[in-house]
N, C-alpha and C. Protein backbone atom coordinates (compact mmCIF):
# COMPACT_ATOMS: atom_id res chain seq x y z
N UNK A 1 -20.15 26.05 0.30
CA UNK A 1 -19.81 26.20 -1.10
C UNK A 1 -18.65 25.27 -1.42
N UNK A 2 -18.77 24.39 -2.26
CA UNK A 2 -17.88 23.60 -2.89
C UNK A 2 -16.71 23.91 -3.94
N UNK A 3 -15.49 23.56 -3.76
CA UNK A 3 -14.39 24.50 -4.65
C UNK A 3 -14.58 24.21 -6.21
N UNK A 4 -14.12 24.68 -6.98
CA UNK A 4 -14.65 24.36 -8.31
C UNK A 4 -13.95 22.92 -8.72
N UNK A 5 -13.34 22.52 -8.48
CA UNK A 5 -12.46 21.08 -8.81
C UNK A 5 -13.09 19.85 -7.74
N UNK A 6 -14.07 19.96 -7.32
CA UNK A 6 -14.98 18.95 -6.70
C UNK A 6 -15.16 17.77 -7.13
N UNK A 7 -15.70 16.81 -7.21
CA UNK A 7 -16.04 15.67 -7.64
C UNK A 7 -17.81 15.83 -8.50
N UNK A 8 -17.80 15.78 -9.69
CA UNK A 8 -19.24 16.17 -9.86
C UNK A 8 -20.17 15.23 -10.19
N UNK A 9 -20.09 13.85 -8.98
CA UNK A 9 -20.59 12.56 -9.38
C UNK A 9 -21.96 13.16 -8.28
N UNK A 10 -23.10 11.95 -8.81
CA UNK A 10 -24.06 11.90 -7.85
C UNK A 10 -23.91 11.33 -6.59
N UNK A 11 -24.68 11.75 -5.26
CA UNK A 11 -24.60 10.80 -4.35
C UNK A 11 -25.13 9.32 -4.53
N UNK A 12 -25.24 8.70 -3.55
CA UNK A 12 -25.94 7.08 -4.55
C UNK A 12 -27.37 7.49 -4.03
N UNK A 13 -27.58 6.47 -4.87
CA UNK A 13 -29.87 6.62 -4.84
C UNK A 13 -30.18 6.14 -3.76
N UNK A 14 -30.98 6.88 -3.56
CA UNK A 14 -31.97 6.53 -2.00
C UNK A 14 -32.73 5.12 -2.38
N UNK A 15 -33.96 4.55 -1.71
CA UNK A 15 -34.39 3.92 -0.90
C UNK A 15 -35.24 3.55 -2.51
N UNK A 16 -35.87 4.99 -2.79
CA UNK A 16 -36.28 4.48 -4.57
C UNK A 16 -35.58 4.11 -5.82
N UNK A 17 -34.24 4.24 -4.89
CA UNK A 17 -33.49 3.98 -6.83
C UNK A 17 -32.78 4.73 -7.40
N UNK A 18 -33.19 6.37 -6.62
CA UNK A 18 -32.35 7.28 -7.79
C UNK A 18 -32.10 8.39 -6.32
N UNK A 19 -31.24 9.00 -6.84
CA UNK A 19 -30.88 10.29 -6.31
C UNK A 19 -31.81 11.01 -6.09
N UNK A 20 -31.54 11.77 -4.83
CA UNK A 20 -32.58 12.52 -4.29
C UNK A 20 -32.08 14.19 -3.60
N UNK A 21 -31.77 15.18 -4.46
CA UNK A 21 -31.00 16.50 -3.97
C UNK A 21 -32.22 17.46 -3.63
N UNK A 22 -32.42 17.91 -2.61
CA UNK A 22 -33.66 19.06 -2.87
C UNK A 22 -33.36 20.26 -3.80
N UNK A 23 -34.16 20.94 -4.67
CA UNK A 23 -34.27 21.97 -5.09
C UNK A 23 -34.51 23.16 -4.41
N UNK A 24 -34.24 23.28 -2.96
CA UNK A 24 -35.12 24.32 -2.39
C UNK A 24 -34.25 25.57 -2.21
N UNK A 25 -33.06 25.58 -3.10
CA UNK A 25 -31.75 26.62 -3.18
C UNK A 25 -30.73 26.24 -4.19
N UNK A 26 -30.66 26.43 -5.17
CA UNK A 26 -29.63 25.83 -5.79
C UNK A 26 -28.70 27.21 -7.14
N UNK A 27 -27.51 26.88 -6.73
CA UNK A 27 -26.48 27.82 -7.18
C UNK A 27 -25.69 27.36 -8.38
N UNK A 28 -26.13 27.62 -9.31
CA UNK A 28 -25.63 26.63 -10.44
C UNK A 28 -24.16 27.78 -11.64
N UNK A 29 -23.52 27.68 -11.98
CA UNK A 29 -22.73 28.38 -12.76
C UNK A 29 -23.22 27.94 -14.27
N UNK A 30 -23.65 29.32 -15.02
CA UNK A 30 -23.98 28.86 -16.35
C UNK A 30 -22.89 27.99 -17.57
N UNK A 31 -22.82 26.53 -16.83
CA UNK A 31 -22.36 25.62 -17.70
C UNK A 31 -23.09 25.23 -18.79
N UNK A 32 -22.31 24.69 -19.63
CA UNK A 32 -23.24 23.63 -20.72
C UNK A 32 -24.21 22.59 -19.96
N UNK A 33 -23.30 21.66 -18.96
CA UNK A 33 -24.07 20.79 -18.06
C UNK A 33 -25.48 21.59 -17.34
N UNK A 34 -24.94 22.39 -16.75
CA UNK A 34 -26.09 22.91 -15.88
C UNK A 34 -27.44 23.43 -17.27
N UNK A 35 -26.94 23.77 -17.48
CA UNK A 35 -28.06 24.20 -18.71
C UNK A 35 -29.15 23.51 -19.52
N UNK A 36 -28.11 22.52 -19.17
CA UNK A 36 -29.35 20.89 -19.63
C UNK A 36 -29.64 20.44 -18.65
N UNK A 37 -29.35 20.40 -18.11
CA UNK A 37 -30.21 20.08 -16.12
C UNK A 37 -31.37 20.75 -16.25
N UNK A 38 -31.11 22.33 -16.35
CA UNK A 38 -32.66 23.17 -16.06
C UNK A 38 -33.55 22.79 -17.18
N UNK A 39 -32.96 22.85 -18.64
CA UNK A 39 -33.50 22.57 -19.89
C UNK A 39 -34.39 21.11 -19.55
N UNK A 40 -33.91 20.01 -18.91
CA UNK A 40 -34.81 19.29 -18.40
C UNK A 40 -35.18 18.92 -17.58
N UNK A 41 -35.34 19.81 -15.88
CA UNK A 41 -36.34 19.78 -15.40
C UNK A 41 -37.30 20.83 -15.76
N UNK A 42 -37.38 21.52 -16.93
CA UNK A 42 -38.91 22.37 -17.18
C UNK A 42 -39.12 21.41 -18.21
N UNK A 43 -38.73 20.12 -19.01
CA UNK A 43 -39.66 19.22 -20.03
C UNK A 43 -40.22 18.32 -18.88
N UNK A 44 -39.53 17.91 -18.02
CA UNK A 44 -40.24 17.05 -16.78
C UNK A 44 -41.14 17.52 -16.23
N UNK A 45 -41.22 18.88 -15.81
CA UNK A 45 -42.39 20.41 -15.33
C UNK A 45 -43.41 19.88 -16.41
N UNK A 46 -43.54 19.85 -17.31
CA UNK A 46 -44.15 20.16 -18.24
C UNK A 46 -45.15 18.86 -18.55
N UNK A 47 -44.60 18.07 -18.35
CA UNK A 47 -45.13 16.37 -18.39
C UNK A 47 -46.13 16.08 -17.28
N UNK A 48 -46.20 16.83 -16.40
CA UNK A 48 -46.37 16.35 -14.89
C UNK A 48 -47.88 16.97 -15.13
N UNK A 49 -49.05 15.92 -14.23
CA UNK A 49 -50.45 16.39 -14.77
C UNK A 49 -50.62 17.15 -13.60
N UNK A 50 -50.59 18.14 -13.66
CA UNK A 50 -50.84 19.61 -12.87
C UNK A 50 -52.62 19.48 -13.09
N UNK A 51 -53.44 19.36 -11.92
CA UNK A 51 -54.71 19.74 -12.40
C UNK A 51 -55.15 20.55 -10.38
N UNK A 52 -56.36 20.63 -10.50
CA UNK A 52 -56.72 21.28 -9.33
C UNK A 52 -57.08 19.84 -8.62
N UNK A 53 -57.09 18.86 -8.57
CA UNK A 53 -57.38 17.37 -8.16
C UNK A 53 -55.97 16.78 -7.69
N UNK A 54 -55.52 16.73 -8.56
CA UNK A 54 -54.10 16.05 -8.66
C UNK A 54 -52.84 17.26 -8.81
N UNK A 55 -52.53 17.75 -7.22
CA UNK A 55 -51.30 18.75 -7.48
C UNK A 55 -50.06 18.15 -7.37
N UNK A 56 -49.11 18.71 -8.11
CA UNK A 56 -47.86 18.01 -7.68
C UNK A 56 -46.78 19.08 -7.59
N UNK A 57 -44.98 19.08 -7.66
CA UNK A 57 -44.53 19.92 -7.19
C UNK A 57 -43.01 19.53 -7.88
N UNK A 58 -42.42 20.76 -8.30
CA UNK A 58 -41.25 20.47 -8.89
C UNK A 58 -40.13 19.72 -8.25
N UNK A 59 -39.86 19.14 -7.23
CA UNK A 59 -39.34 18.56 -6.87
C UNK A 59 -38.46 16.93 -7.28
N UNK A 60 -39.88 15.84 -7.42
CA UNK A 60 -39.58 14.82 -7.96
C UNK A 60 -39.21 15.18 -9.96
N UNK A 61 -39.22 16.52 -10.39
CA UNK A 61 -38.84 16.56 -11.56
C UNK A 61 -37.43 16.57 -11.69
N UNK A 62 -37.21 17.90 -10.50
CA UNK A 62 -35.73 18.25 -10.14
C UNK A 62 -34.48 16.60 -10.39
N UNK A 63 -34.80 16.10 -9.56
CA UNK A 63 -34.24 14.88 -9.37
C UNK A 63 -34.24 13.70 -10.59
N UNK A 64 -35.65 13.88 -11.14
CA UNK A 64 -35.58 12.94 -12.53
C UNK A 64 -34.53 14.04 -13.49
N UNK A 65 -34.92 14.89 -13.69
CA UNK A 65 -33.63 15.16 -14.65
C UNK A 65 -32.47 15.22 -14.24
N UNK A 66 -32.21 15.63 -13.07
CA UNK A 66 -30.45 15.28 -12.08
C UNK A 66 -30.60 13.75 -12.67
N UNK A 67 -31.09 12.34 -12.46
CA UNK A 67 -30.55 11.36 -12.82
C UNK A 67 -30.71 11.43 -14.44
N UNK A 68 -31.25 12.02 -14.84
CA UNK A 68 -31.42 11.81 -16.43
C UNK A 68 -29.97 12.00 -17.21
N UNK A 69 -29.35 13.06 -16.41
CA UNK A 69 -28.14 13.85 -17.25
C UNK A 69 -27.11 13.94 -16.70
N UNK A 70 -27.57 12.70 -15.91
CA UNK A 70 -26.13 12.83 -15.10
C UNK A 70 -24.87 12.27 -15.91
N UNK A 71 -24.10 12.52 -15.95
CA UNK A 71 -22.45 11.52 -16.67
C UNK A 71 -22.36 12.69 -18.41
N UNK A 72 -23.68 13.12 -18.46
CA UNK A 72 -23.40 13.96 -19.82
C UNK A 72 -22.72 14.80 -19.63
């Protein structure tokens, strides 16, 4: 657990370009920031062609909206 006066920059981008944090636990304090984080990874959720052919997984959304909002 990180103290609240942390640094709240991204790590640098991986190998594709952008930041890469897993979603597979995440502890967020109901900020303004955080709130638009979740607010857009469910419009990124939402974009993503979910079919029984083509599955995909919240993950690469997680991360597009972490770089989307980041510095806001």
């Amino acid at each position: 657990v990180k103290p609240l006066d942390h640094p709240h920059t991204l790590p640098a981008p991986g190998k594709k370009g952008r930041t890469y944090i897993c979603s597979c636990m995440i502890f967020l304090r109901p900020t303004i920031g955080a709130k638009k984080v979740m607010k857009k990874w469910i419009e990124e959720l939402q974009i993503q062609p979910w079919t029984s052919k083509k599955k995909t997984n919240d993950q690469p959304a997680f991360n597009w909206a972490l770089n989307k909002t980041a510095g806001e």
